[in-house]
N, C-alpha and C. Protein backbone atom coordinates (compact mmCIF):
# COMPACT_ATOMS: atom_id res chain seq x y z
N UNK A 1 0.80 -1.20 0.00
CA UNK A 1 0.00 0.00 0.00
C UNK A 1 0.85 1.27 0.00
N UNK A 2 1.71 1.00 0.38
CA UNK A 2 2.88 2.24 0.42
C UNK A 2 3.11 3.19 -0.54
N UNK A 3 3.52 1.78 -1.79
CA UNK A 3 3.41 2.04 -3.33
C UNK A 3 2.31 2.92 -4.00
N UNK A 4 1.45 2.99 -3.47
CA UNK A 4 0.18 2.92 -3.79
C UNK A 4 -0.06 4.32 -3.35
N UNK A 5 0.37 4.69 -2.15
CA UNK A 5 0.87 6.19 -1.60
C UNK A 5 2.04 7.02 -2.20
N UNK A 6 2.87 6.59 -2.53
CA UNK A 6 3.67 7.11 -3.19
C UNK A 6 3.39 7.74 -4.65
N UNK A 7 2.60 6.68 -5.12
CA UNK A 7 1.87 6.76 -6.69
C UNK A 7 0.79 8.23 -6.35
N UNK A 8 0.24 8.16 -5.41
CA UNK A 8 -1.04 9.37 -5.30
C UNK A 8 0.09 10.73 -4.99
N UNK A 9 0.96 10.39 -4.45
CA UNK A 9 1.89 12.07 -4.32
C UNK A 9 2.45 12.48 -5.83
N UNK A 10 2.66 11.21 -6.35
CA UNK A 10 3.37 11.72 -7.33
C UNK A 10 2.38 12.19 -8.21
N UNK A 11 1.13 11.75 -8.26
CA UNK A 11 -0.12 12.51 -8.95
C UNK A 11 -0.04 13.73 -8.60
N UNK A 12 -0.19 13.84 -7.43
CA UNK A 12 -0.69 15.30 -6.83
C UNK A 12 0.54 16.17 -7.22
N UNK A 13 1.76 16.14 -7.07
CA UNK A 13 2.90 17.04 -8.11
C UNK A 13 2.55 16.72 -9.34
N UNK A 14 2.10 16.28 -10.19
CA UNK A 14 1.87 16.22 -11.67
C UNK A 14 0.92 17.28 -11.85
N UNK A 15 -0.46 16.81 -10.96
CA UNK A 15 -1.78 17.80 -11.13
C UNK A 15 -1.05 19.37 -10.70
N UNK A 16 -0.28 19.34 -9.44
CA UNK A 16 -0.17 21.07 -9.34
C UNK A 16 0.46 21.35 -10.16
N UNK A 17 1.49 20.86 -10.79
CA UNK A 17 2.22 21.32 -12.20
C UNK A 17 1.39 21.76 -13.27
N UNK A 18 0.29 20.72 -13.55
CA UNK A 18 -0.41 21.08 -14.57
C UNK A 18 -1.16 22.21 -14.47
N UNK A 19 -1.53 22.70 -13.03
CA UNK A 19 -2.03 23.85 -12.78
C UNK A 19 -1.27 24.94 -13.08
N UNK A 20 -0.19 25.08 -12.71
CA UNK A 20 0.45 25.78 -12.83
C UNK A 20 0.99 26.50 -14.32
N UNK A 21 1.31 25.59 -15.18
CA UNK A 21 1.59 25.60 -16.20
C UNK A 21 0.78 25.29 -17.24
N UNK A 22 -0.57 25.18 -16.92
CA UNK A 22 -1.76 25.23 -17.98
C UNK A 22 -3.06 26.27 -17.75
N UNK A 23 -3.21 26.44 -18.82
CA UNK A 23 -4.82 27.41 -18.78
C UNK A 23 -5.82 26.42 -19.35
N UNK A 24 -6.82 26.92 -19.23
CA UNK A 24 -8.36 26.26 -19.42
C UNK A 24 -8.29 26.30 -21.04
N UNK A 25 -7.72 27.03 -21.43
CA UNK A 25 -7.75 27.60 -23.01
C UNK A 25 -6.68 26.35 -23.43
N UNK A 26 -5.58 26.31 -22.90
CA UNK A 26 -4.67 25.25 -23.34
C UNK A 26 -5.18 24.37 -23.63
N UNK A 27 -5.97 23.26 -22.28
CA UNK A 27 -6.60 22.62 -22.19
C UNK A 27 -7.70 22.23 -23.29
N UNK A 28 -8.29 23.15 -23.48
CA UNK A 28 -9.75 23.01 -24.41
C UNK A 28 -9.03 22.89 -26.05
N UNK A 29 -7.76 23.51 -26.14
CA UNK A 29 -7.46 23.42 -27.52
C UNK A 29 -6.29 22.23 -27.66
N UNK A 30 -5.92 21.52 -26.48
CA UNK A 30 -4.85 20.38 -26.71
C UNK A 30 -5.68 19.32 -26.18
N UNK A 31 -6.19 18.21 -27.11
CA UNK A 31 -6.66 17.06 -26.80
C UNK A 31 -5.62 15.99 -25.74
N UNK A 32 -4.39 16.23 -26.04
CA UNK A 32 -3.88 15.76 -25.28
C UNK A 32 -3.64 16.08 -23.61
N UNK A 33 -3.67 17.38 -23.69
CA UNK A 33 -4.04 18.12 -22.08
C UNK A 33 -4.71 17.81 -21.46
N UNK A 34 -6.24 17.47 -22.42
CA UNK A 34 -7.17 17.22 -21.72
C UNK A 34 -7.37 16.06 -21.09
N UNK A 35 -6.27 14.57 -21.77
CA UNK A 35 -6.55 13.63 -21.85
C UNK A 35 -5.95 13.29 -20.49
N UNK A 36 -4.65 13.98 -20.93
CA UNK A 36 -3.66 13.99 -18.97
C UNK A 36 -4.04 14.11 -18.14
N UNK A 37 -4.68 15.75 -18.05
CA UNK A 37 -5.74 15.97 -16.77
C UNK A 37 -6.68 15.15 -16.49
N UNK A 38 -7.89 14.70 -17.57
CA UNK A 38 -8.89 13.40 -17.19
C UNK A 38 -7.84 12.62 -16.62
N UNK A 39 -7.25 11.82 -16.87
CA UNK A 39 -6.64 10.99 -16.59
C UNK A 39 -5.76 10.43 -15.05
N UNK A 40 -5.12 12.07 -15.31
CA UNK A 40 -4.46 12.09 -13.74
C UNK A 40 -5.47 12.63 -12.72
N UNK A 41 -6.59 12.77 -12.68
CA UNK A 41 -7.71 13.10 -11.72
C UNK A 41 -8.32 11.80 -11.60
N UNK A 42 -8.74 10.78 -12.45
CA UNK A 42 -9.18 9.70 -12.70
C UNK A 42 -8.60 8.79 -11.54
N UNK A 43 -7.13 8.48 -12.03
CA UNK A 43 -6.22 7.90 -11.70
C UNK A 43 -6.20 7.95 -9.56
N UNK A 44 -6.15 9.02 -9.83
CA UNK A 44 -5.34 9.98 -8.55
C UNK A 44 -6.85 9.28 -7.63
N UNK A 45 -8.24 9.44 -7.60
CA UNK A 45 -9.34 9.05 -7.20
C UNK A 45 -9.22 7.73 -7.29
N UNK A 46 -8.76 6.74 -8.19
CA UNK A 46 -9.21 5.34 -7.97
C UNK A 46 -8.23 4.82 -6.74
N UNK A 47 -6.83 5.15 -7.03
CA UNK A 47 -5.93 5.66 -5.57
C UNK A 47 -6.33 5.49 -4.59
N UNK A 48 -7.57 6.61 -4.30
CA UNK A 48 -8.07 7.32 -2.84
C UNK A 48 -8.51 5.75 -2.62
N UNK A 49 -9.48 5.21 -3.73
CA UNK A 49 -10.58 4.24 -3.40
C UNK A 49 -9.71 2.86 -2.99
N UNK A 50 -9.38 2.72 -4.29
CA UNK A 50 -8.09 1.45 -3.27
C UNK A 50 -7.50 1.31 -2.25
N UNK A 51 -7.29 2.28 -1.75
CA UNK A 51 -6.36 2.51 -0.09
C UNK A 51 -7.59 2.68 0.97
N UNK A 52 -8.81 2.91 0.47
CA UNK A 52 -9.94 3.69 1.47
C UNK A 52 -10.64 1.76 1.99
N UNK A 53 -10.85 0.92 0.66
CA UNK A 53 -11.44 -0.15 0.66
C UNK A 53 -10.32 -1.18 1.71
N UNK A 54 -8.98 -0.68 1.37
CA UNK A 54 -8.03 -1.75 1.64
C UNK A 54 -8.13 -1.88 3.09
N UNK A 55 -7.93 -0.41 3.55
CA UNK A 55 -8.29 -0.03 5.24
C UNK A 55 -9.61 -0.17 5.57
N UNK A 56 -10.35 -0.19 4.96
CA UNK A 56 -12.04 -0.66 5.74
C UNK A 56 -12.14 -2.51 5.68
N UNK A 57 -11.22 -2.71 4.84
CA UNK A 57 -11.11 -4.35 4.97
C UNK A 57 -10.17 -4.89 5.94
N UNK A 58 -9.01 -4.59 6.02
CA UNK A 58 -8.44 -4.69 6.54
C UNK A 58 -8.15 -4.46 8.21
N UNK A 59 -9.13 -2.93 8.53
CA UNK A 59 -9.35 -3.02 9.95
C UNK A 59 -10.88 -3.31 10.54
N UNK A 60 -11.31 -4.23 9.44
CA UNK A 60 -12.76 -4.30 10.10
C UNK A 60 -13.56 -3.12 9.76
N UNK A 61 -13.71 -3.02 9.41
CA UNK A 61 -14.56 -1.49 9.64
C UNK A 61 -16.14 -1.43 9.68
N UNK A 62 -16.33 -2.73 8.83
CA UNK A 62 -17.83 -3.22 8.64
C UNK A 62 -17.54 -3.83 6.95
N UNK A 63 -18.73 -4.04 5.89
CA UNK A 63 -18.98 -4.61 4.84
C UNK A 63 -19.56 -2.85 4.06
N UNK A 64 -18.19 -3.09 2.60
CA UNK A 64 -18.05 -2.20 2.26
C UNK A 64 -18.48 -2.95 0.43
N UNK A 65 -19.54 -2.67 0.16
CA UNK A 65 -20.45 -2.69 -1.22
C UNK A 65 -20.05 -2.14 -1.93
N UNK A 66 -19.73 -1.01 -1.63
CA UNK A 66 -19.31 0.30 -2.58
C UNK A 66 -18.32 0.97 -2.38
N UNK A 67 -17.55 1.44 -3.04
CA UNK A 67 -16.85 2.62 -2.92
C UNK A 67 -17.16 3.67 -2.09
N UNK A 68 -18.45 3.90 -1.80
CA UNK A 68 -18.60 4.92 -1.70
C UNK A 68 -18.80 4.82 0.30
N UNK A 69 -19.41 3.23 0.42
CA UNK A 69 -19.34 2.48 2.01
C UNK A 69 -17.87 2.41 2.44
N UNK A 70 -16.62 2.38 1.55
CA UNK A 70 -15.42 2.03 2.08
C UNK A 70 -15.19 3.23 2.72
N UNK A 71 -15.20 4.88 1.94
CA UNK A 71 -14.84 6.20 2.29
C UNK A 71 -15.65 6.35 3.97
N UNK A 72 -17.45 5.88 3.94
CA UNK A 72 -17.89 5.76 5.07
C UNK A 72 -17.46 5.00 6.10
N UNK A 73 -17.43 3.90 5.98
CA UNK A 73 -16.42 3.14 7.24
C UNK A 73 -15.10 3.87 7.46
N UNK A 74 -14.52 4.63 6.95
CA UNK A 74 -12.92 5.36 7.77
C UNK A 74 -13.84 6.43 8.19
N UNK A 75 -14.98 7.51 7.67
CA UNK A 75 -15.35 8.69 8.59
C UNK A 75 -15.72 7.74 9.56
N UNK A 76 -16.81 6.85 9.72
CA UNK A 76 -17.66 6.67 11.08
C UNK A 76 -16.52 6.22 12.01
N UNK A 77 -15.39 5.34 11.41
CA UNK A 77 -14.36 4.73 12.57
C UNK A 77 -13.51 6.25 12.83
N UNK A 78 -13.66 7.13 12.41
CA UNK A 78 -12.64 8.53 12.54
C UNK A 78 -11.54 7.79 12.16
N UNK A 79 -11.11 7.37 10.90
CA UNK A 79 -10.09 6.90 9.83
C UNK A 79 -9.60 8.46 9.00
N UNK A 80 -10.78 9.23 8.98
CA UNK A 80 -10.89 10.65 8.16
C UNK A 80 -11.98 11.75 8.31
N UNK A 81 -11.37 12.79 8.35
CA UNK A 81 -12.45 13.86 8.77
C UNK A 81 -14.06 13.72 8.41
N UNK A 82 -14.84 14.02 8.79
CA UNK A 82 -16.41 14.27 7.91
C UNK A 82 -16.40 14.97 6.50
N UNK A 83 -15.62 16.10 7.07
CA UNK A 83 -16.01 16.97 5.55
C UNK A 83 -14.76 16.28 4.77
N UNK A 84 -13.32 15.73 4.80
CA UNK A 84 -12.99 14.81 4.04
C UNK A 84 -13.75 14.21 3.02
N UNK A 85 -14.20 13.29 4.03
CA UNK A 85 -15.00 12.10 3.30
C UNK A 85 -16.43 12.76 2.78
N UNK A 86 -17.09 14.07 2.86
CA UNK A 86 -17.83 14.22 1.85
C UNK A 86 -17.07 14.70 0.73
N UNK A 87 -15.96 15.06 0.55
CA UNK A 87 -15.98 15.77 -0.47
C UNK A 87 -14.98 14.29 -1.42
N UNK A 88 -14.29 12.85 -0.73
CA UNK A 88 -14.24 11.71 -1.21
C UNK A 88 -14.83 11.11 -2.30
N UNK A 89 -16.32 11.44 -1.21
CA UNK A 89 -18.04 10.96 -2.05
C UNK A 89 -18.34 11.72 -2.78
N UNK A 90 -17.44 12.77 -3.20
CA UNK A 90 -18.46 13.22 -4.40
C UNK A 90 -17.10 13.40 -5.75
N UNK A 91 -15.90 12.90 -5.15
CA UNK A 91 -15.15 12.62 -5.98
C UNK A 91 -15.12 11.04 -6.83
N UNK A 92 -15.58 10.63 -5.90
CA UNK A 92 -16.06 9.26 -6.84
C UNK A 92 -17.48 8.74 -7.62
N UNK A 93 -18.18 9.81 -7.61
CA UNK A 93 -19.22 10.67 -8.59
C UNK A 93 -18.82 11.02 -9.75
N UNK A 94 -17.50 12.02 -9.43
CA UNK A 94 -16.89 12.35 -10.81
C UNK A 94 -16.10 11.21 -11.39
N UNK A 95 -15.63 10.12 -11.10
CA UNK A 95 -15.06 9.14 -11.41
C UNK A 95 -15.58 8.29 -11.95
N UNK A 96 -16.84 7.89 -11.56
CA UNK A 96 -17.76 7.43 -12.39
C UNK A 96 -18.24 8.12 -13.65
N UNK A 97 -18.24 9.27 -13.52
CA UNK A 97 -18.30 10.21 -14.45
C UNK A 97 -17.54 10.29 -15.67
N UNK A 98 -16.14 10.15 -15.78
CA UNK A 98 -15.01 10.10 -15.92
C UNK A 98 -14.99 8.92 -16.56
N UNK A 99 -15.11 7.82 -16.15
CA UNK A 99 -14.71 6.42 -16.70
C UNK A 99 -15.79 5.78 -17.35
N UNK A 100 -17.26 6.25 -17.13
CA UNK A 100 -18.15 5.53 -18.00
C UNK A 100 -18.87 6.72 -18.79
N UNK A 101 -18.36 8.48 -18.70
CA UNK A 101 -19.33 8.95 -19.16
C UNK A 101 -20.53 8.93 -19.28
N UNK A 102 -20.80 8.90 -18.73
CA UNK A 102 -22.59 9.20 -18.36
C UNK A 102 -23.34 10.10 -19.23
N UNK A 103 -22.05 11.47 -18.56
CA UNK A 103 -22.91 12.85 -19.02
C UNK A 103 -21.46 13.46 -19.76
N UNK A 104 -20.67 14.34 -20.31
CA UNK A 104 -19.89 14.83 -20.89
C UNK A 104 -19.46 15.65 -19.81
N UNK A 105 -18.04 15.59 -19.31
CA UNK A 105 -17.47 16.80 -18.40
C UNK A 105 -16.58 17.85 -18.80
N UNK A 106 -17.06 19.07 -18.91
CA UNK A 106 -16.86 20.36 -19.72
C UNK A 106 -15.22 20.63 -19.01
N UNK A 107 -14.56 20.99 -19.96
CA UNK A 107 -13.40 21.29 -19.67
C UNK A 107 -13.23 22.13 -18.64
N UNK A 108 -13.95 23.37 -18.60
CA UNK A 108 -13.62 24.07 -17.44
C UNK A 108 -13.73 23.49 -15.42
N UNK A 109 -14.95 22.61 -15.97
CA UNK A 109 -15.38 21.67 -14.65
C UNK A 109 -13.79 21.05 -14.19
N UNK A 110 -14.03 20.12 -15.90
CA UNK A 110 -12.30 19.53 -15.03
C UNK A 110 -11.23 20.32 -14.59
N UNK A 111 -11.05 21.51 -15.37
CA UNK A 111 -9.90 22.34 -14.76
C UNK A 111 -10.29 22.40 -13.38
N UNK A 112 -11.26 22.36 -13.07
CA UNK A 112 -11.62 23.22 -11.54
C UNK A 112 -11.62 21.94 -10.75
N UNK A 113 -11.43 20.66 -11.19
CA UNK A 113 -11.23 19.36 -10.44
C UNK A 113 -9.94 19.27 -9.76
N UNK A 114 -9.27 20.35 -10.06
CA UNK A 114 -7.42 20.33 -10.20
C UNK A 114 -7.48 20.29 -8.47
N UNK A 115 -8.37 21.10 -7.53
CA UNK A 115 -8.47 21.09 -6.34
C UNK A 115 -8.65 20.36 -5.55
N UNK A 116 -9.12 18.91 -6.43
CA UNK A 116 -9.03 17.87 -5.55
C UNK A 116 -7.55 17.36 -5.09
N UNK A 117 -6.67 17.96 -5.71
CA UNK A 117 -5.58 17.42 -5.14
C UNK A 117 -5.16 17.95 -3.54
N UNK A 118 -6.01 18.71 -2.95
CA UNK A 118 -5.80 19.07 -1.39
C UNK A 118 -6.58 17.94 -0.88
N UNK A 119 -7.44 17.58 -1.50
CA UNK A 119 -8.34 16.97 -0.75
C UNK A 119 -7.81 15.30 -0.84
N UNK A 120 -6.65 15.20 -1.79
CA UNK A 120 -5.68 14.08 -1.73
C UNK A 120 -4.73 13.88 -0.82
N UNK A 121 -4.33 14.95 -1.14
CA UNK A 121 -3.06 14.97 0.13
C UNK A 121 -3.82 14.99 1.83
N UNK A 122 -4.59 15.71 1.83
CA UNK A 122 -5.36 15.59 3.26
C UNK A 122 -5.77 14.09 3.29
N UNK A 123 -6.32 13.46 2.62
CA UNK A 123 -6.67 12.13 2.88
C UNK A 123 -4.92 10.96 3.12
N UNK A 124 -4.14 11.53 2.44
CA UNK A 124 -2.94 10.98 2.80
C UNK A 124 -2.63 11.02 4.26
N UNK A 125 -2.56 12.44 4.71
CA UNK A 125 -2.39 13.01 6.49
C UNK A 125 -2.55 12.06 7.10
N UNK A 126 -4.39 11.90 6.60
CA UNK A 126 -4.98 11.43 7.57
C UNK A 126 -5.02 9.93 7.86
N UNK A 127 -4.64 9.10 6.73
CA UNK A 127 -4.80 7.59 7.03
C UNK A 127 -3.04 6.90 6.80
N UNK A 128 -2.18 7.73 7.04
CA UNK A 128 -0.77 7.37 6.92
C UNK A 128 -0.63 6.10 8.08
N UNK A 129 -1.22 6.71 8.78
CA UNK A 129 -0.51 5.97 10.49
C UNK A 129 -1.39 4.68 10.41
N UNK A 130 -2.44 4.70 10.09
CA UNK A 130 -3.09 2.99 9.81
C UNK A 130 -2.77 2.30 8.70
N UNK A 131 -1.47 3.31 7.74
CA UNK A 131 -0.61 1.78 6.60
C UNK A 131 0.57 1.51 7.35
């Protein structure tokens, strides 16, 4: 799982880079920009979910159905803050989003997804000491 932590930091320096060094305009006119960013937001979330499931299995936490029960078993055990784990649950909304298209996600949305990378690293903080 370590690996697996290591892999989500190194996302999260990729994504602030890309912030840094991209505009929404870039983005919308380089298919390939766009494909990175989907991608490394994608990526960076299935991350969260693998490490969130591994620790709700792993310490008991209860029976986790979903993705979305694994993020709940670390809030209710205080594994991770409340407002953490809502804003988890609604990153794996967009992930679903993301990987089966549902609905089309407008470039600017994703640019503005770039912020989930606090909400990565905070989830790192917080569940370091139970890997």
């Amino acid at each position: 799982m370590l690996e697996r932590i290591e892999q989500l930091e190194e996302n999260i320096a990729h994504l602030k880079k890309m912030q840094e060094q991209m505009s929404i305009e870039n983005i919308e006119n380089n298919k390939f920009d766009e494909w990175s960013l989907r991608y490394g937001i994608f990526e960076s979330i299935q991350i969260v979910i693998d490490l969130a499931c591994h620790l709700s299995s792993r310490y008991n936490l209860g029976t986790a159905k979903t993705y979305t029960a694994c993020i709940e078993n670390l809030q209710k055990e205080k594994f991770i803050s409340s407002s953490l784990a809502k804003s988890l649950i609604s990153a794996i909304g967009l992930r679903n989003l993301l990987i089966h298209e549902y609905v089309r996600v407008d470039t600017k949305q994703l640019y503005g997804f770039l912020a989930l990378r606090d909400d990565f690293s905070r989830f790192i903080d917080e569940v370091k000491a139970f890997l």
